[in-house]
N, C-alpha and C. Protein backbone atom coordinates (compact mmCIF):
# COMPACT_ATOMS: atom_id res chain seq x y z
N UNK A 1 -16.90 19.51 -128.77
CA UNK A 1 -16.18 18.65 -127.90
C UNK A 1 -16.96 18.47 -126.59
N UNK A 2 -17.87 19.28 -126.23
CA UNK A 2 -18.05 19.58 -124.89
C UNK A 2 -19.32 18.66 -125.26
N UNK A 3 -19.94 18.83 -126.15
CA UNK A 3 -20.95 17.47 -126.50
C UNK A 3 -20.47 16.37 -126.54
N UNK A 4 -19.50 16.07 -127.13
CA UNK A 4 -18.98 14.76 -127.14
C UNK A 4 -19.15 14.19 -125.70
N UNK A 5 -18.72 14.66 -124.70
CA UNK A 5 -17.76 14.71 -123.09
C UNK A 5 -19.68 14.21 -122.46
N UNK A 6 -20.52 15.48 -123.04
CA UNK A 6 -21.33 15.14 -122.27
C UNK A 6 -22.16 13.81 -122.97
N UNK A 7 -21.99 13.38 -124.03
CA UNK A 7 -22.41 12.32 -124.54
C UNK A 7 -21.78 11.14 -124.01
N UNK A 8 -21.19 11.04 -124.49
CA UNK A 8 -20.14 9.59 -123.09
C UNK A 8 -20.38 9.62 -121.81
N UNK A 9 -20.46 10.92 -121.46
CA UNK A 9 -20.90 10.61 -119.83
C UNK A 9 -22.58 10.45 -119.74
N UNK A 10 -23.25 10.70 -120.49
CA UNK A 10 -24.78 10.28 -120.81
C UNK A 10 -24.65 8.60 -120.71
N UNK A 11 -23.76 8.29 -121.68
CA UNK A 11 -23.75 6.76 -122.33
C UNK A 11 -23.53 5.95 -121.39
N UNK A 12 -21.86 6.49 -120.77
CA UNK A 12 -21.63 6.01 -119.19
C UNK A 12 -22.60 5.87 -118.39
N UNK A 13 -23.69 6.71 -117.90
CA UNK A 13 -24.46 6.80 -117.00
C UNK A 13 -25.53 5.71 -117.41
N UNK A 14 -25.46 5.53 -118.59
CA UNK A 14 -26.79 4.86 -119.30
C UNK A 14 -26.17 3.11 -118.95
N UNK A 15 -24.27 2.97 -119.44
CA UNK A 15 -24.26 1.55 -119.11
C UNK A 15 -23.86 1.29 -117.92
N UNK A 16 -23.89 1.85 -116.82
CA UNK A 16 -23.52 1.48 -115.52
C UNK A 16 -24.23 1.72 -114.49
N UNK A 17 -25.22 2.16 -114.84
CA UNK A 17 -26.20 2.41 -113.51
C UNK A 17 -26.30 3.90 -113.05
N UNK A 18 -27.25 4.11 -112.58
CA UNK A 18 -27.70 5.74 -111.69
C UNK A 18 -26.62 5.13 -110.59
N UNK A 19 -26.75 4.05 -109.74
CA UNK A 19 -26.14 3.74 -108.48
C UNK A 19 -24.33 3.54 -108.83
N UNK A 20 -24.23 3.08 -109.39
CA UNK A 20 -22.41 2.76 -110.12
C UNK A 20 -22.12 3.63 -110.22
N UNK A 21 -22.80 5.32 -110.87
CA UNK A 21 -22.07 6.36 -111.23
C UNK A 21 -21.98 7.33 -109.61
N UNK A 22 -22.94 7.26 -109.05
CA UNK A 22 -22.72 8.06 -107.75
C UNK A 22 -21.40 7.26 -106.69
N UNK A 23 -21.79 6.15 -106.83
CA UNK A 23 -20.78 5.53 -106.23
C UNK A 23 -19.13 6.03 -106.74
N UNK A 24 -18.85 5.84 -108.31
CA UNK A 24 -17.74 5.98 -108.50
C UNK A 24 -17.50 7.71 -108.46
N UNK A 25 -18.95 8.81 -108.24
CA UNK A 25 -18.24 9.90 -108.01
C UNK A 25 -17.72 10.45 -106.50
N UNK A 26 -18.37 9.58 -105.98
CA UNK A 26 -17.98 9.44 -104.53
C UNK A 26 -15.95 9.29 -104.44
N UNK A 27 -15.86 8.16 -104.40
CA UNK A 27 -14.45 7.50 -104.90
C UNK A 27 -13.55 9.13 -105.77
N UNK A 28 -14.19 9.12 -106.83
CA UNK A 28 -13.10 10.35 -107.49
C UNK A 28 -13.28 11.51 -106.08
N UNK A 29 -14.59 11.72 -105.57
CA UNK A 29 -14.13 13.06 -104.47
C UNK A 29 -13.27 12.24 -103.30
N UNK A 30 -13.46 11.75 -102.74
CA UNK A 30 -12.38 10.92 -101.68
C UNK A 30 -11.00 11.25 -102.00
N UNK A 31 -10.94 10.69 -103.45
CA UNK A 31 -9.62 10.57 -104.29
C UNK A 31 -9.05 11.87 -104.32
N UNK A 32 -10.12 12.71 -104.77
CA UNK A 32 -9.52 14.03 -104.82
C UNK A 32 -9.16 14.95 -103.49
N UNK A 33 -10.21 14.61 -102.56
CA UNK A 33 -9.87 15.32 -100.73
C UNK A 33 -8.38 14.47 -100.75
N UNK A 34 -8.43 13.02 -100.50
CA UNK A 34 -7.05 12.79 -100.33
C UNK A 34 -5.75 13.32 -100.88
N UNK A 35 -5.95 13.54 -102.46
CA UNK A 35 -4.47 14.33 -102.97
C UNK A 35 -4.43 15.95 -102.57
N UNK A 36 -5.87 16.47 -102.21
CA UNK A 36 -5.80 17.65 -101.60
C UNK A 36 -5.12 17.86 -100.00
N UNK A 37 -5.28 16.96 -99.88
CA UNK A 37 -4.85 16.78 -98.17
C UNK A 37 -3.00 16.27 -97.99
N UNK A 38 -3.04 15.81 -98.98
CA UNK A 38 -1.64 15.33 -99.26
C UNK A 38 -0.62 16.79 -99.92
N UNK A 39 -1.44 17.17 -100.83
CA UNK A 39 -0.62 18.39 -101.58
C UNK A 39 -0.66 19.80 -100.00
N UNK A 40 -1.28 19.91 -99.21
CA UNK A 40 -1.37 20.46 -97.92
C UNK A 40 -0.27 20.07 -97.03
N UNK A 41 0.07 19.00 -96.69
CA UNK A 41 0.99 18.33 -95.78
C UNK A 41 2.55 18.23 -96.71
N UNK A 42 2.68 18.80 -97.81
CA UNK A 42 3.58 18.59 -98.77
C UNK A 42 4.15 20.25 -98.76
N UNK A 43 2.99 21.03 -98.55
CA UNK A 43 3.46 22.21 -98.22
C UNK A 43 3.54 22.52 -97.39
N UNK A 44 3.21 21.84 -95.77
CA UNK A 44 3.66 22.31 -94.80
C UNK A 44 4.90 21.73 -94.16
N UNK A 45 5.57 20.49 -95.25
CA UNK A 45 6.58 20.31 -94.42
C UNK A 45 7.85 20.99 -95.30
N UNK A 46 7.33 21.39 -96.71
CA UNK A 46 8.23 22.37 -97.53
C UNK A 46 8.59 23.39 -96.65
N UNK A 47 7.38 24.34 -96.53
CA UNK A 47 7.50 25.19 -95.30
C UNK A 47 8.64 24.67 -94.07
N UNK A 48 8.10 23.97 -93.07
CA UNK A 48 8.98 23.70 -92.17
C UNK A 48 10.86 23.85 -92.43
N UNK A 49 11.01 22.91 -93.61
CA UNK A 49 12.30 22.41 -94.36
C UNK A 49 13.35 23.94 -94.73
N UNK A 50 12.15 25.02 -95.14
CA UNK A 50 12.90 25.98 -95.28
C UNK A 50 12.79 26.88 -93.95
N UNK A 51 12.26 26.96 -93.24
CA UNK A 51 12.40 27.36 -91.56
C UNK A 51 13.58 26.66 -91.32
N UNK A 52 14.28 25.56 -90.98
CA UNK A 52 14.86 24.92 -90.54
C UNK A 52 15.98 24.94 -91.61
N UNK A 53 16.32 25.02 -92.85
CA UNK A 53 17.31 25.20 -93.56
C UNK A 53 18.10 26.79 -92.92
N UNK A 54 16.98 28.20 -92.99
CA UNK A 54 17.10 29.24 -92.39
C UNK A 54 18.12 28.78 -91.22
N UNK A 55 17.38 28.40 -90.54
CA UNK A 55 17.83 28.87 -89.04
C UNK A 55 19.02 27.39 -88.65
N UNK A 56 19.36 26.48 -89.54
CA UNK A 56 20.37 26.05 -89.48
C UNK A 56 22.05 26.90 -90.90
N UNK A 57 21.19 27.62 -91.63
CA UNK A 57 22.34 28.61 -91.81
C UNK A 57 23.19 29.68 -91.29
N UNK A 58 22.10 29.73 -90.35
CA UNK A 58 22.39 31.06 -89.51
C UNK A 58 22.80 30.50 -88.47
N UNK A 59 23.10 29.47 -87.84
CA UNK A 59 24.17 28.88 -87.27
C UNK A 59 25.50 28.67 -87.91
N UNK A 60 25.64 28.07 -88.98
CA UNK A 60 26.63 27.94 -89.71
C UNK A 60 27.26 29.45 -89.91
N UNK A 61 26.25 30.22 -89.75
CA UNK A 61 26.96 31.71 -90.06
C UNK A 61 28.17 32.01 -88.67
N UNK A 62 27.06 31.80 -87.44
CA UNK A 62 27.77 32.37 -86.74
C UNK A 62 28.91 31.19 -86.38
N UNK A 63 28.69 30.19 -86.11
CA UNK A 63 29.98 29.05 -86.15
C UNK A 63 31.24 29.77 -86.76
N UNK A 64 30.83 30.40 -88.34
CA UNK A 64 32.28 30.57 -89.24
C UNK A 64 32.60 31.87 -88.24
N UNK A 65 32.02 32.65 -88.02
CA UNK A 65 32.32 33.89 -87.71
C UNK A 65 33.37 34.08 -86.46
N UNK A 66 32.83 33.06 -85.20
CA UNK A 66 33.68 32.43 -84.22
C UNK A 66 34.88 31.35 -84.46
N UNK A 67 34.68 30.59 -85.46
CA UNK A 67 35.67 29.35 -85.59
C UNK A 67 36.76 29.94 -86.76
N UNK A 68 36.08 30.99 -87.80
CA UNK A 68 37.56 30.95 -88.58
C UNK A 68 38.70 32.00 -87.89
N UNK A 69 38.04 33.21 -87.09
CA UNK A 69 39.02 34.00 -86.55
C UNK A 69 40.28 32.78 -85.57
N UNK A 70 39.45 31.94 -84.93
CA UNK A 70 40.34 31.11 -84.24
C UNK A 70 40.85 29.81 -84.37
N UNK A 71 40.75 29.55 -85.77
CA UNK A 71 41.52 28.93 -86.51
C UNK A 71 42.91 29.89 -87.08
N UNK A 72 42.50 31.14 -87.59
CA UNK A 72 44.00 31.77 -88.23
C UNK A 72 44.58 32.10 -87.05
N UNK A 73 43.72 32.22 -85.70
CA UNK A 73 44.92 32.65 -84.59
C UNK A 73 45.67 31.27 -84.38
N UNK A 74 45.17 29.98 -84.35
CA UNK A 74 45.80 28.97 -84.41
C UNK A 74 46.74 28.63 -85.21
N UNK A 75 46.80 28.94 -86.34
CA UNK A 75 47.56 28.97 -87.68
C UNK A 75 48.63 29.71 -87.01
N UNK A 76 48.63 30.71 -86.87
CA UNK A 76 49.44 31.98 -87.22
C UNK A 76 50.42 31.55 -85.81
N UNK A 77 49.98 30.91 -84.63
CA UNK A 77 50.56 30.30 -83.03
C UNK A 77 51.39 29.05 -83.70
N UNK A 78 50.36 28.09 -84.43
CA UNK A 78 51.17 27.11 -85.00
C UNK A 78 53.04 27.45 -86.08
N UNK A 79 52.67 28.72 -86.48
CA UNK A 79 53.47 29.55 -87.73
C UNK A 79 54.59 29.60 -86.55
N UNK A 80 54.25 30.15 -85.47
CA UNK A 80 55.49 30.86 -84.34
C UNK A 80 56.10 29.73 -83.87
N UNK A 81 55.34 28.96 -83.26
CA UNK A 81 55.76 28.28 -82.04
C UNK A 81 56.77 26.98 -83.11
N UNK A 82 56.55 26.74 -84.25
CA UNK A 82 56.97 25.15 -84.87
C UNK A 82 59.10 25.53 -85.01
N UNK A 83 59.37 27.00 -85.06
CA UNK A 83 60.85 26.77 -84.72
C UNK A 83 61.37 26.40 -83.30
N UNK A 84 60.60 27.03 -82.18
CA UNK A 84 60.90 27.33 -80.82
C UNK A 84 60.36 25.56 -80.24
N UNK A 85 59.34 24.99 -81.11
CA UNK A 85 59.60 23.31 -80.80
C UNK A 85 60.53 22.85 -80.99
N UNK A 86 60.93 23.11 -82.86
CA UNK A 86 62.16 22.21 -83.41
C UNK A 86 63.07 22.38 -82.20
N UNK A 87 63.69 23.50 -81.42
CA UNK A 87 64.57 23.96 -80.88
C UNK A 87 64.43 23.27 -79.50
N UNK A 88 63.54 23.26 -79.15
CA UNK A 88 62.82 22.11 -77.62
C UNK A 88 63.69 20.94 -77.61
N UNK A 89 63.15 20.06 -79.10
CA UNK A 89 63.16 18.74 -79.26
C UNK A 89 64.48 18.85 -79.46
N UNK A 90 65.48 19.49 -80.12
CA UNK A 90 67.04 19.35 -80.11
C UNK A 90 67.79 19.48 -78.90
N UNK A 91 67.27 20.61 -77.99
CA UNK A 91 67.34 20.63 -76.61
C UNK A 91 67.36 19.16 -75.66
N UNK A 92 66.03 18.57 -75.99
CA UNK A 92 65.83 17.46 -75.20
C UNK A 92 66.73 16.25 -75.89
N UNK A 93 66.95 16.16 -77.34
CA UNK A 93 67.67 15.17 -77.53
C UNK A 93 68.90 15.12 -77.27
N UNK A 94 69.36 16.42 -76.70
CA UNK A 94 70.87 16.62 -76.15
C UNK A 94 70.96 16.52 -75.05
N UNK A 95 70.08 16.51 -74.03
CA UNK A 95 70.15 16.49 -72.94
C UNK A 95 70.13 14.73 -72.43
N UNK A 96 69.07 13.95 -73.36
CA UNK A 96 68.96 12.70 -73.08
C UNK A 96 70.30 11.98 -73.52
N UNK A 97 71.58 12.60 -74.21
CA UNK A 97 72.37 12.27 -74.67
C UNK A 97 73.34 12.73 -73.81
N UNK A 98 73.39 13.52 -72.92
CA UNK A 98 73.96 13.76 -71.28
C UNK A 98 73.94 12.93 -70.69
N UNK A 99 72.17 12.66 -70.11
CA UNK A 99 71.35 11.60 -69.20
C UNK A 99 72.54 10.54 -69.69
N UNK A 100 72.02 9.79 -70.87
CA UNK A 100 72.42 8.51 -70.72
C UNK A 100 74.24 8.46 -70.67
N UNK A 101 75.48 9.47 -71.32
CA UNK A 101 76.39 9.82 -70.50
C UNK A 101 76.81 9.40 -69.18
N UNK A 102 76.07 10.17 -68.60
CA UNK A 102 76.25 10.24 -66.68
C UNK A 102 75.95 9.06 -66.61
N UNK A 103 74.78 8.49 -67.10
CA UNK A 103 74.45 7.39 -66.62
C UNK A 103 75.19 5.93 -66.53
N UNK A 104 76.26 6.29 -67.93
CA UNK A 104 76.94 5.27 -67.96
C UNK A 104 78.50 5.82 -67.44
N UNK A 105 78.73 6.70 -66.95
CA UNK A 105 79.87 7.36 -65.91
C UNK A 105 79.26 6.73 -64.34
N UNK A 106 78.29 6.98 -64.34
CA UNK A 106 77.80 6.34 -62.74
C UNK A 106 77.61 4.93 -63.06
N UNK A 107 77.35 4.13 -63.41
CA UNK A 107 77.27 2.46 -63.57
C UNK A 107 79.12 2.11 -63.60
N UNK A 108 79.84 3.21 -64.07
CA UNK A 108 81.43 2.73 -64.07
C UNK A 108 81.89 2.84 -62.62
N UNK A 109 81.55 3.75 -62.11
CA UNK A 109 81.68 3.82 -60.54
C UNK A 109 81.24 2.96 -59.43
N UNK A 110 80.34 2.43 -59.97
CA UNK A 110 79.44 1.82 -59.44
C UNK A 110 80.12 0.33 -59.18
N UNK A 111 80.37 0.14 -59.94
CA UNK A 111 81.11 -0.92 -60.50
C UNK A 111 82.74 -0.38 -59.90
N UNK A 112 83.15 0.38 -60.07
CA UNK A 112 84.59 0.87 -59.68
C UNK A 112 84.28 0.90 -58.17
N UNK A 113 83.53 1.29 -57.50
CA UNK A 113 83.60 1.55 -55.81
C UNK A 113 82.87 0.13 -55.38
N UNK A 114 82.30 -0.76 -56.10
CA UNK A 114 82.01 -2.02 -55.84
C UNK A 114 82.65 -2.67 -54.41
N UNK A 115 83.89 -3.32 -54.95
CA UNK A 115 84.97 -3.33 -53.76
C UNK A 115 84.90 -2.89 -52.66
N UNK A 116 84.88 -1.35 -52.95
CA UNK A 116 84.97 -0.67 -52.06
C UNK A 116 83.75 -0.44 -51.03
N UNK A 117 82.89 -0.51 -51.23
CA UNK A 117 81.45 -0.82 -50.54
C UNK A 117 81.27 -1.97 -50.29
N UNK A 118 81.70 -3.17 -50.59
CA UNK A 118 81.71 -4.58 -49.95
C UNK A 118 82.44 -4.45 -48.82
N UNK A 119 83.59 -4.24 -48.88
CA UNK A 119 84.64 -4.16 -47.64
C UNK A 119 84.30 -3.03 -46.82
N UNK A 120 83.46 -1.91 -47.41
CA UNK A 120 82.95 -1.05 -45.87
C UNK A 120 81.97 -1.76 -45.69
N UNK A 121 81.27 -2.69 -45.91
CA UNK A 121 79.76 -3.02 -45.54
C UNK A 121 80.36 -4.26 -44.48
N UNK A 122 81.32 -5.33 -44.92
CA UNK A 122 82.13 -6.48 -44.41
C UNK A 122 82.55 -5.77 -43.12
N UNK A 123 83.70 -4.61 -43.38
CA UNK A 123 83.80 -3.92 -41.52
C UNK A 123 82.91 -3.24 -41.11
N UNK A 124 81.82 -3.19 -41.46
CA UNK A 124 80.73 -3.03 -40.61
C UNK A 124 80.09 -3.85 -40.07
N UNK A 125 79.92 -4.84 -40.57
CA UNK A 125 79.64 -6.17 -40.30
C UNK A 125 80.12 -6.72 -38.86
N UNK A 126 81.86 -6.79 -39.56
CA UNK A 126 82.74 -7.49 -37.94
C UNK A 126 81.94 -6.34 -37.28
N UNK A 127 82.27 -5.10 -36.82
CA UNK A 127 82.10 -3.69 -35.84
C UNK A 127 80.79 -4.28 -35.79
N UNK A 128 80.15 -4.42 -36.07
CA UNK A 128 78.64 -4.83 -35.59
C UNK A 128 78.47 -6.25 -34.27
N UNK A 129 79.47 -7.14 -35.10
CA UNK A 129 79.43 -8.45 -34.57
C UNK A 129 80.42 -8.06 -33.12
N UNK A 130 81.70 -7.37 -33.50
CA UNK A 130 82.57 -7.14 -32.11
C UNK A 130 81.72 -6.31 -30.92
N UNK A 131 81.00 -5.33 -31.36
CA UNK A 131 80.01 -4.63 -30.50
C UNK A 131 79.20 -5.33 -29.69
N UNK A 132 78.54 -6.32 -30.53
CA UNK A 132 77.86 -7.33 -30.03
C UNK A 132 78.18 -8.21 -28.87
N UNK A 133 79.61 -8.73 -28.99
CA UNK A 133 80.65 -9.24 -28.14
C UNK A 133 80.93 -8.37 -26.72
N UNK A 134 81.28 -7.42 -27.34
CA UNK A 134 81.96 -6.10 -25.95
C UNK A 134 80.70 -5.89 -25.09
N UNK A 135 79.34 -6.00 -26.08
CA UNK A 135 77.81 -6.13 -24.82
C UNK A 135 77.68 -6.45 -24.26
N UNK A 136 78.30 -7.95 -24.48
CA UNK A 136 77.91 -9.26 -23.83
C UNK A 136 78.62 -9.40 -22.86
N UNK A 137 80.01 -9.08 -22.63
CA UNK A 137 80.93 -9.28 -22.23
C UNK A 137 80.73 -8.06 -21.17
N UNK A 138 80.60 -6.84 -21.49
CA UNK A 138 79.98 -5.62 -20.25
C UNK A 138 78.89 -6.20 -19.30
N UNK A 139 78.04 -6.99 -20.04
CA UNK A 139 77.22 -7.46 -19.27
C UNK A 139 77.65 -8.71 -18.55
N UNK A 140 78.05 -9.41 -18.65
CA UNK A 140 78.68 -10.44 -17.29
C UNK A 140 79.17 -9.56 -16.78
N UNK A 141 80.35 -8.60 -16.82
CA UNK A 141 81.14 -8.22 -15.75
C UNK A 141 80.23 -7.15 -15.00
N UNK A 142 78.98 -6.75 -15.68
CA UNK A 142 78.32 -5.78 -14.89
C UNK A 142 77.48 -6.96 -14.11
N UNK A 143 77.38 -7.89 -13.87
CA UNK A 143 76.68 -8.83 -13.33
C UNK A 143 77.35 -9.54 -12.20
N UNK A 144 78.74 -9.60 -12.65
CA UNK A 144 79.61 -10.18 -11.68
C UNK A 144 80.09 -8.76 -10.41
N UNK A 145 79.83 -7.41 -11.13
CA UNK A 145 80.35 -6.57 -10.05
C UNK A 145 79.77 -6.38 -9.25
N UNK A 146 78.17 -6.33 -9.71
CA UNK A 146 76.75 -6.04 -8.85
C UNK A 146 76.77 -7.22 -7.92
N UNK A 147 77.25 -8.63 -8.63
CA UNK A 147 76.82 -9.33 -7.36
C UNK A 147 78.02 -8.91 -6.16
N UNK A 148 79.55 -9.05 -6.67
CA UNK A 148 80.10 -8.81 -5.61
C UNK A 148 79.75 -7.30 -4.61
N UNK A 149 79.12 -5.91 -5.73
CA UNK A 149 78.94 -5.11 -4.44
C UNK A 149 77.60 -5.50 -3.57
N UNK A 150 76.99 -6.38 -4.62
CA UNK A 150 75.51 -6.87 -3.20
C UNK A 150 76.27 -8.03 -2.49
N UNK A 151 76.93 -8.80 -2.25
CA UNK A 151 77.76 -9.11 -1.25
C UNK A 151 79.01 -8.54 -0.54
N UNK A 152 79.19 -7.31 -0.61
CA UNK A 152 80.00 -6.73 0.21
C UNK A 152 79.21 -5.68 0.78
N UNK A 153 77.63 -5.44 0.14
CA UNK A 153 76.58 -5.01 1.34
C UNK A 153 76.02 -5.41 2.17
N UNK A 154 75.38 -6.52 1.60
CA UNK A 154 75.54 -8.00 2.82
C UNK A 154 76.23 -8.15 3.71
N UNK A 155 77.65 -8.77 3.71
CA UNK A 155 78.13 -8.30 4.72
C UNK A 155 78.38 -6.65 5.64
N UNK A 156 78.67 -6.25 4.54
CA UNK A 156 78.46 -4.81 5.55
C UNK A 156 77.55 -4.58 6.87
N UNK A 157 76.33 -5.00 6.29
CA UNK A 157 74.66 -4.50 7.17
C UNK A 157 75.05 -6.39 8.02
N UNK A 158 75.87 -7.36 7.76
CA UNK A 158 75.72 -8.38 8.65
C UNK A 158 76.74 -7.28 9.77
N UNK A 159 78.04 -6.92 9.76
CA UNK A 159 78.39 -6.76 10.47
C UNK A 159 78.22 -5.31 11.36
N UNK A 160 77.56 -4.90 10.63
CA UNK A 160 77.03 -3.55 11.10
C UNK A 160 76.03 -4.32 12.02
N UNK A 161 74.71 -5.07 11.82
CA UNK A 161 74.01 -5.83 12.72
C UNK A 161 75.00 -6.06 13.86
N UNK A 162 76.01 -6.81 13.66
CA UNK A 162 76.65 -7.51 15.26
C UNK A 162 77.37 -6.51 15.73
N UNK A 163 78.03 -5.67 15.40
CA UNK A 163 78.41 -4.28 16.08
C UNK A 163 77.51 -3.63 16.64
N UNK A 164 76.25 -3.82 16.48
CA UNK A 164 75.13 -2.97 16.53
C UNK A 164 74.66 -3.95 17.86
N UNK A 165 74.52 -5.16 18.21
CA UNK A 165 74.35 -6.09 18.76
C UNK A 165 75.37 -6.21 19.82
N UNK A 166 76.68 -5.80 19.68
CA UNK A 166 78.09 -6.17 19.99
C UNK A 166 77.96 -5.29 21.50
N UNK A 167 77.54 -3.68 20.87
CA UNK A 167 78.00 -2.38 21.69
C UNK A 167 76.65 -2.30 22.56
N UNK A 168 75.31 -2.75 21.65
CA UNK A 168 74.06 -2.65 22.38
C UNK A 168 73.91 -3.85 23.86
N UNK A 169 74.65 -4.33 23.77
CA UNK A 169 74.30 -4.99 25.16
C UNK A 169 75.07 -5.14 26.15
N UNK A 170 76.67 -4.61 25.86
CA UNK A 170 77.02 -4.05 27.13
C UNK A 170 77.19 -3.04 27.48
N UNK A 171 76.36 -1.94 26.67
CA UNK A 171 75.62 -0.66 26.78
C UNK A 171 74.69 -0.63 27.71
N UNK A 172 74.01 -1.80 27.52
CA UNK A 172 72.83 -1.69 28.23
C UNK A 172 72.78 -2.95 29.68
N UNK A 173 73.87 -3.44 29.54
CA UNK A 173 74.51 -4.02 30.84
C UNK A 173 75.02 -2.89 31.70
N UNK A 174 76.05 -2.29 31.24
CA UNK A 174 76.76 -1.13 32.29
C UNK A 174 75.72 -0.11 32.66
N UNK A 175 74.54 -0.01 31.55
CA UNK A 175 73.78 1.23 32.42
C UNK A 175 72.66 0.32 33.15
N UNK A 176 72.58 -0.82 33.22
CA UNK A 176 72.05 -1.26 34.22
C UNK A 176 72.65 -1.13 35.32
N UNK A 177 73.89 -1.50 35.73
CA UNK A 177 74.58 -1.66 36.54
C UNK A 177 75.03 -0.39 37.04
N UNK A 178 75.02 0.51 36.29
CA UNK A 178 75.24 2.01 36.68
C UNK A 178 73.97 2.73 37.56
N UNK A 179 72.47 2.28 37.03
CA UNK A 179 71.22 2.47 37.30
C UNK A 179 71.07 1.66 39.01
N UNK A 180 72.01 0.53 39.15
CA UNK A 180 71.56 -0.44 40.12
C UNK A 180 72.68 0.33 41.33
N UNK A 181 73.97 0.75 41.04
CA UNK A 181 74.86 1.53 41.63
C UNK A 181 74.59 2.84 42.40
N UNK A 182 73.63 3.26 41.34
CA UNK A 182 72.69 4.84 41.88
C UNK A 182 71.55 4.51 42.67
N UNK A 183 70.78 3.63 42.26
CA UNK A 183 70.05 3.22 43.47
C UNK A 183 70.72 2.82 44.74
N UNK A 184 71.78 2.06 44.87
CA UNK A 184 72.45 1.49 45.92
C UNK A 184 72.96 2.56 46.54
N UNK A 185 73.91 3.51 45.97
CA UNK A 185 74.24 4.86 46.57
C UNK A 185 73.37 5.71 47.19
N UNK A 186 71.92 5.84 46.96
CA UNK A 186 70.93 7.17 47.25
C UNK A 186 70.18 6.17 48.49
N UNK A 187 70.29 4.95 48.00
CA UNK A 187 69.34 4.46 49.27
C UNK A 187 70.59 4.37 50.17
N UNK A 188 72.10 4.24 50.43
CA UNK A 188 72.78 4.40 51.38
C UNK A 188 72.77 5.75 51.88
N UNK A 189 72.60 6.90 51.34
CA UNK A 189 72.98 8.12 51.53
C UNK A 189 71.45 8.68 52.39
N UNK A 190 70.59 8.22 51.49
CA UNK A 190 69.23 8.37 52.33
C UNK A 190 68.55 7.42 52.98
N UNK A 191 69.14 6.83 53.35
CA UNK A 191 69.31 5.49 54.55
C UNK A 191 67.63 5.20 54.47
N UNK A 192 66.47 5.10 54.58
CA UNK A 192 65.57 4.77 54.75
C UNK A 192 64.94 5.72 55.13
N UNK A 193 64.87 7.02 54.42
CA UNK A 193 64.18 8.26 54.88
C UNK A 193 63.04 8.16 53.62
N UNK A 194 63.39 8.02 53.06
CA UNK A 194 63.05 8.34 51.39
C UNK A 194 61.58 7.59 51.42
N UNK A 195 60.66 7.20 51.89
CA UNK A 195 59.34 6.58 51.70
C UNK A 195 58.51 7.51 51.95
């Protein structure tokens, strides 16, 4: 067989040239570096794939290790707490069944003291408006009193002036005349000594 192999490749060599056969062994080594270079990069990303499978299990490890304990504590909170809700929500639906109760006890009142809050709001109203009146009305007469006591000061200080006027000048007449009397007396008494 091994004759055969090398006979054909004799024959080959014989119908294609010395130059055709180097050429095409060129090509098969190329061919062959390339699938060598390929089967290399095939195992290094195998490699990688199981690095990274690793060390994304071993996350997943510890994930379960942290997440299932606190999931059954969740479970087991969910287990407790789902009567002490039911019991909430019956709570609250009784209470909103109060609420709206009162609510429609106060809209009856509301309605019932109606009346009754118009007509206090109405005499508050007049009492507002009569107040208003009794202001107005304080105020002229506080206007009319002021003027009469500033004319009964007026006159006052007029006649206080002419009394003042009245007494001042035959005050001051008689002590002239009293002044002119004492001179007349001292120059009789001291006859012309007195220079």
């Amino acid at each position: 067989m091994l004759t055969s192999t090398l006979a054909s490749g004799v024959l080959l060599q014989d119908a294609l040239g010395v130059g055709t056969t180097r050429l095409l062994m060129i090509f098969v080594g190329i061919a062959a570096f390339a699938l060598f270079a390929q089967a290399c990069v095939m195992l290094g990303m195998a490699i990688g794939a199981s690095k990274a499978q690793k060390k994304i299990l071993g996350h997943i490890e510890t994930i379960n290790e942290k997440l299932l304990p606190l999931l059954d504590k969740s479970n087991v909170l969910v287990t407790d707490l789902t009567p002490q809700l039911k019991d909430i929500a019956a709570r609250a639906q009784t209470i909103t069944g109060h609420v709206e109760e009162i609510s429609g006890v106060v809209r009856d009142k509301v309605i019932e003291f109606g009346p009754t809050i118009s007509a206090a709001n109405q005499t508050f109203n007049e009492a507002t408006v009569t107040a208003r009146d009794a202001n107005a009305r304080t105020r002229v007469q506080v206007h009319r009193v002021d003027s009469m006591v500033s004319g009964v000061l007026d006159a006052a200080a007029q006649m206080g002036r002419a009394i003042e006027n009245g007494i001042r000048t035959p005050v001051r007449e008689v002590s002239n005349v009293v002044e002119g009397v004492k001179a007349g007396i001292l120059s009789f008494i001291y006859g012309g000594r007195r220079q």
